[in-house]
Protein backbone atom coordinates (compact mmCIF):
# COMPACT_ATOMS: atom_id res chain seq x y z
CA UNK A 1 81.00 -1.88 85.98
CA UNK A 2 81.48 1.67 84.75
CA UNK A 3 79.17 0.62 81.56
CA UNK A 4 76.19 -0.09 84.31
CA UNK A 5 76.82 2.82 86.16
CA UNK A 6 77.24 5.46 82.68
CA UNK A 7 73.84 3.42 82.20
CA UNK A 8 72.39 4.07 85.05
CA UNK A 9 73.46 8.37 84.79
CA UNK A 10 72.58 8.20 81.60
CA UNK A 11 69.15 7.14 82.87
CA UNK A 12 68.87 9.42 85.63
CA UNK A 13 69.43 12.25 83.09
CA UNK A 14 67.25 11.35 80.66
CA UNK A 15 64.79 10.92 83.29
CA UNK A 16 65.23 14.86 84.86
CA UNK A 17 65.63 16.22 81.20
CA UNK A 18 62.29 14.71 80.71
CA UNK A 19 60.98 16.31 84.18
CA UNK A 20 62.08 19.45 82.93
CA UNK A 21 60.55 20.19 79.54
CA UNK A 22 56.90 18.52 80.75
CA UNK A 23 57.74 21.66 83.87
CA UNK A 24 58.85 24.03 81.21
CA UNK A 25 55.85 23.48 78.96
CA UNK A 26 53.48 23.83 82.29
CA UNK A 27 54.78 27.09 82.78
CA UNK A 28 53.78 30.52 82.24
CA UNK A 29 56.50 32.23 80.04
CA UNK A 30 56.16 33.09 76.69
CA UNK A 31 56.23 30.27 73.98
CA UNK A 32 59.69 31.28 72.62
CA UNK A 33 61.07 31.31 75.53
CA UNK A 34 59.42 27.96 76.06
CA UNK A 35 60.73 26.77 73.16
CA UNK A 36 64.51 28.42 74.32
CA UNK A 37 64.72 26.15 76.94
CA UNK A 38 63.51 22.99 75.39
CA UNK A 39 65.96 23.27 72.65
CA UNK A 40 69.08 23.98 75.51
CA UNK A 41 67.90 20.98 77.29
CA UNK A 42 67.65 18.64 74.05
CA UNK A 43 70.74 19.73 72.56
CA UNK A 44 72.92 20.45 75.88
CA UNK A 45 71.09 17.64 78.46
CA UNK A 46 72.95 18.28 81.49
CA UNK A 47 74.35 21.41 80.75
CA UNK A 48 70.71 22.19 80.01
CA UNK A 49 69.32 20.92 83.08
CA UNK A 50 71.57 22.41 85.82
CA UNK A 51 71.08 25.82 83.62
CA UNK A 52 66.86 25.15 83.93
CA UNK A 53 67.72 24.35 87.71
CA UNK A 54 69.48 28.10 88.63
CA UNK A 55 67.86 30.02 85.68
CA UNK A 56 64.60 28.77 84.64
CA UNK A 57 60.90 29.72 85.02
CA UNK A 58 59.66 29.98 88.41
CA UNK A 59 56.27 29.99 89.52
């Protein structure tokens, strides 16, 4: 069971850190800063994320 369910997060994740780097690229910041916070999210994927979530680009 906890194999499925690390699956299934694992999944979820992948899926968000996706979302987020397609949203980071669509922005409006500068490309290094682009490329900042595509490299956190690739090398630190949830860490990455929840930092994108409270810090990132807004609109």
């Amino acid at each position: 069971m906890s194999i499925e369910v690390t699956g299934i997060l694992g999944f979820i994740v992948f899926i968000l850190n996706i979302y987020v780097i397609i949203k980071t690229i669509q922005s409006s910041i500068s490309g290094g800063h682009k490329v900042m916070w595509i490299l956190l999210v690739l090398l630190l994927p949830v860490i990455g994320l929840l930092l994108w979530f409270f810090l990132g680009p807004r609109r």
